[in-house]
N, C-alpha and C. Protein backbone atom coordinates (compact mmCIF):
# COMPACT_ATOMS: atom_id res chain seq x y z
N UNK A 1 92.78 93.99 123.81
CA UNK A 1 93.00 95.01 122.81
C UNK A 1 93.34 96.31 123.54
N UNK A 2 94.45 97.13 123.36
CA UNK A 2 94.85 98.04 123.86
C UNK A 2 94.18 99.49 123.50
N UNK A 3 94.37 99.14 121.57
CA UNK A 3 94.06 100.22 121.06
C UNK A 3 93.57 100.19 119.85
N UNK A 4 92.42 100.82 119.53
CA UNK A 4 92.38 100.84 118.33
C UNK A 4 92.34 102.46 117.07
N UNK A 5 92.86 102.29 116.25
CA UNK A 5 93.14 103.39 115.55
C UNK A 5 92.39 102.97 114.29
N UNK A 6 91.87 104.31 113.81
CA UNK A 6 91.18 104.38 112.51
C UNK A 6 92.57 105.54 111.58
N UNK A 7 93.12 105.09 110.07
CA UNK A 7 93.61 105.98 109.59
C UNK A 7 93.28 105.96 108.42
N UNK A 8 93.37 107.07 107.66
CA UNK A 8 93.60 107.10 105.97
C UNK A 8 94.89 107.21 105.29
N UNK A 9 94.90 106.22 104.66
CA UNK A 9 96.59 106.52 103.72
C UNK A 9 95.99 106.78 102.33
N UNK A 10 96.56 107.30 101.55
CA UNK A 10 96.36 107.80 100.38
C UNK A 10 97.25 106.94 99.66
N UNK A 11 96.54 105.86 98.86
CA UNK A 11 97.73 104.73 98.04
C UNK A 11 97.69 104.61 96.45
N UNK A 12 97.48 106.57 96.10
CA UNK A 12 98.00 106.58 94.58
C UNK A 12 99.30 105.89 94.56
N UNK A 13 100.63 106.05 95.43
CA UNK A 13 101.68 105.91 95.19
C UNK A 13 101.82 104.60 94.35
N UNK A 14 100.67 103.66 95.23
CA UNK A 14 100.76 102.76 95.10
C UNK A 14 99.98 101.64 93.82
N UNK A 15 100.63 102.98 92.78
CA UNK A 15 99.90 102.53 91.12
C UNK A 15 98.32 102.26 91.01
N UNK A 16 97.61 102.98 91.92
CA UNK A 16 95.71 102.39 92.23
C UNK A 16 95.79 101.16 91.90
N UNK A 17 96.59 100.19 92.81
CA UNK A 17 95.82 99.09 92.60
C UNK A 17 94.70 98.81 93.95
N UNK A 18 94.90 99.70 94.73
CA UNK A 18 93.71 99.50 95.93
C UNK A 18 93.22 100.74 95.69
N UNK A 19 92.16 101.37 96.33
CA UNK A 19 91.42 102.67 96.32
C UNK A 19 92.05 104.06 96.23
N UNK A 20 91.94 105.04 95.46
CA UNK A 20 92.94 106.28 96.17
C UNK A 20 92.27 106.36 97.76
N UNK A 21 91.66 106.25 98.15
CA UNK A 21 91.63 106.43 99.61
C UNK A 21 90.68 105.49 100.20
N UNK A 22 91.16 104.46 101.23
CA UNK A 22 91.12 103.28 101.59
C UNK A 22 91.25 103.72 103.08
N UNK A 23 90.16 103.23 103.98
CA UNK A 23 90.43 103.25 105.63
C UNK A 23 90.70 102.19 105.56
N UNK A 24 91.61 102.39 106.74
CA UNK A 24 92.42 100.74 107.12
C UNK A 24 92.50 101.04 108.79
N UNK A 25 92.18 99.97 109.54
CA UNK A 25 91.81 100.11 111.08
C UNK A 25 92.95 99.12 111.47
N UNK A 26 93.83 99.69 112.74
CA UNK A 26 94.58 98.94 113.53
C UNK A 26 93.91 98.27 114.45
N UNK A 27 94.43 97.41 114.96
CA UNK A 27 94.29 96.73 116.60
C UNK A 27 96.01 96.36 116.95
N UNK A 28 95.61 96.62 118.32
CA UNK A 28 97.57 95.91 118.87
C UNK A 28 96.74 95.95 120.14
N UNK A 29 97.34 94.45 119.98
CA UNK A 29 97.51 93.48 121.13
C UNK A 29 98.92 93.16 121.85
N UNK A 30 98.84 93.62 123.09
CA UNK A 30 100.20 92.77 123.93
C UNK A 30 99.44 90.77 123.91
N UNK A 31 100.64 90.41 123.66
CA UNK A 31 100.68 88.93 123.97
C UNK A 31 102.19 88.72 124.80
N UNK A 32 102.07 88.80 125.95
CA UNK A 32 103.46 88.54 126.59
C UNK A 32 104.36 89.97 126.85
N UNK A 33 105.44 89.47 125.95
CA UNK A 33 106.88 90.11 125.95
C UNK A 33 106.74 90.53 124.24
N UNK A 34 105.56 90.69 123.37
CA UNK A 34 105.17 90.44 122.18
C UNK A 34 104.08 91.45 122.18
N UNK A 35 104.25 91.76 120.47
CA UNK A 35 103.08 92.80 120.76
C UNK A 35 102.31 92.62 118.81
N UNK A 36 100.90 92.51 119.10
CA UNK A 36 100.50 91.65 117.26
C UNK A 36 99.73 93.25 117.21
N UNK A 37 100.03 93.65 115.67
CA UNK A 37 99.21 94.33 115.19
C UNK A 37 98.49 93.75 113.93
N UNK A 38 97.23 93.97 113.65
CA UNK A 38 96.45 93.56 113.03
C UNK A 38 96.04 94.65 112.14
N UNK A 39 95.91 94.97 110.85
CA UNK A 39 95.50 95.83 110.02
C UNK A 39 93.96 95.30 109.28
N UNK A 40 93.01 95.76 109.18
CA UNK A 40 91.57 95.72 108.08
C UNK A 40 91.54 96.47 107.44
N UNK A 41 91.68 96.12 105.64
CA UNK A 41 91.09 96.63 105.24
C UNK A 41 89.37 96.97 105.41
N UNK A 42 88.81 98.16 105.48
CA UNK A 42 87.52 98.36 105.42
C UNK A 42 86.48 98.18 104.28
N UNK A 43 86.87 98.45 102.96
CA UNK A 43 86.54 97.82 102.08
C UNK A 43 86.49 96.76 101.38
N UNK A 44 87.29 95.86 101.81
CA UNK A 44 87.04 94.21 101.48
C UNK A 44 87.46 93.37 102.69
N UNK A 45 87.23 94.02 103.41
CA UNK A 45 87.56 93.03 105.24
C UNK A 45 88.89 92.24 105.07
N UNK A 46 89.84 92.20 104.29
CA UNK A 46 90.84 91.82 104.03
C UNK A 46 91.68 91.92 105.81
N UNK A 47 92.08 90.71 106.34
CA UNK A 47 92.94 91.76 107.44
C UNK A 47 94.21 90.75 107.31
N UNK A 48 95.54 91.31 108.18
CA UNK A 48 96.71 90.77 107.87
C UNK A 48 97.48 90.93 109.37
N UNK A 49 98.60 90.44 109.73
CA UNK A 49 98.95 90.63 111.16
C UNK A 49 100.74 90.34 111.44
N UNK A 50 101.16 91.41 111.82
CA UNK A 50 102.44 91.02 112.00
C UNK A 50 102.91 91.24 113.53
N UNK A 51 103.43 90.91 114.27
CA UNK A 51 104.12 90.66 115.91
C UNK A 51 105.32 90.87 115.36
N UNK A 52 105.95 91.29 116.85
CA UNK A 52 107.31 91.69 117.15
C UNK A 52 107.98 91.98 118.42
N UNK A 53 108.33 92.36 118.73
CA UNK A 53 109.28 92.71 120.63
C UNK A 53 108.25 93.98 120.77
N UNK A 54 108.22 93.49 122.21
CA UNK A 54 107.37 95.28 122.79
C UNK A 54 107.67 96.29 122.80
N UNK A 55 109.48 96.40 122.29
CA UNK A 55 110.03 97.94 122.35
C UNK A 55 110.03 98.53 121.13
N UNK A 56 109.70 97.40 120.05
CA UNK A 56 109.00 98.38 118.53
C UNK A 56 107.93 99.60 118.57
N UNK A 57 108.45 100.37 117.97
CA UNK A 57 107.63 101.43 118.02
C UNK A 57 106.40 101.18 117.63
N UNK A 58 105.37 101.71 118.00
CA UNK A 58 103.97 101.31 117.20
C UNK A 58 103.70 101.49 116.23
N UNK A 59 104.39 102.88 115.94
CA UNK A 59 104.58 103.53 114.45
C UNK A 59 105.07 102.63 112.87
N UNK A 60 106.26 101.82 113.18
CA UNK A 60 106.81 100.84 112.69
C UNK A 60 105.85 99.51 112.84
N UNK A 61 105.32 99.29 113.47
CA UNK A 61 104.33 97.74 113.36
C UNK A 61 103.51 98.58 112.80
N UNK A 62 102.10 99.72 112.78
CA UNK A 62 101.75 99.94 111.63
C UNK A 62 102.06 99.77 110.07
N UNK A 63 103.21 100.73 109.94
CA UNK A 63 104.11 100.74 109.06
C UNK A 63 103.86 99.25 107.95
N UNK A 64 104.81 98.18 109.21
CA UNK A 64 104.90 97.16 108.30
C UNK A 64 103.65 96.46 108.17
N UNK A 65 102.71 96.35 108.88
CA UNK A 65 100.98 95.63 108.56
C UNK A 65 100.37 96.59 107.46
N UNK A 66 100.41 97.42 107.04
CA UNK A 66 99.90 98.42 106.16
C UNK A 66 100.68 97.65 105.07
N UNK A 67 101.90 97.61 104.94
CA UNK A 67 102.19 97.22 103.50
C UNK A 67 102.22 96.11 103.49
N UNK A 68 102.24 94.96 104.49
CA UNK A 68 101.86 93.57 104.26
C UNK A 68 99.96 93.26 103.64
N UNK A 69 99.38 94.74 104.10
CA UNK A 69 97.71 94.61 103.97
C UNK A 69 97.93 94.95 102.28
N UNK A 70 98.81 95.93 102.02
CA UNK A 70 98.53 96.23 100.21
C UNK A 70 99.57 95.01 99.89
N UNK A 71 100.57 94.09 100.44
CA UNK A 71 100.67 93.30 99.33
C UNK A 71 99.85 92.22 99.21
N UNK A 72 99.08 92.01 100.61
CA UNK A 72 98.31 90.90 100.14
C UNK A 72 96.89 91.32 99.21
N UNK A 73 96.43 92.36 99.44
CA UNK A 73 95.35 93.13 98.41
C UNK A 73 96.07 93.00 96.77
N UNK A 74 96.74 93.57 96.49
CA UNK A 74 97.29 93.27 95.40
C UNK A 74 97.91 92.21 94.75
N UNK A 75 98.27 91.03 95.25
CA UNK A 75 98.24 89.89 95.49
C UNK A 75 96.80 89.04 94.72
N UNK A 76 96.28 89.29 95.74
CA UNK A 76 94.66 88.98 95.44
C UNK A 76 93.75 89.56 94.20
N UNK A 77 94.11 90.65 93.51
CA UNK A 77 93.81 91.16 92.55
C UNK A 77 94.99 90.84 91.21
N UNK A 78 95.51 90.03 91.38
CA UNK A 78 96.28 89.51 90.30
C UNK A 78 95.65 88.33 89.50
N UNK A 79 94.85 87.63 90.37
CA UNK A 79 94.15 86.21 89.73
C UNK A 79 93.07 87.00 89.07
């Protein structure tokens, strides 16, 4: 584990179907020539994980694990 980051996103945008304010914790891992970021939700331990080339910005693998973490949260609140 390289790094880990704690952030808050604010996901009215995102019609409250998750919390207006939800911590969600990174991890990124190098694997190789590969690099996995892992997103948790903190409130329902929900976590989700997307990899990519090592010259992706970190910013962008956040990015996309954050909204893979609200579609699978919302997802899950559909049943």
């Amino acid at each position: 584990m390289y790094l880990d980051d704690k952030l808050f996103y604010n996901s009215v945008i995102l019609k409250n179907k998750v919390p207006a304010m939800t911590e969600v914790y990174f991890e990124h891992h190098q694997i190789g020539q590969y690099f996995k970021t892992v997103a948790i939700c903190s409130n329902t331990g929900v976590e989700v994980s997307v990899s990519g080339p090592i010259n992706t910005p970190q910013s962008r693998r956040q990015d996309l694990a954050y909204k893979k973490l609200i579609y699978v949260l919302n997802k899950g609140s559909k049943k």
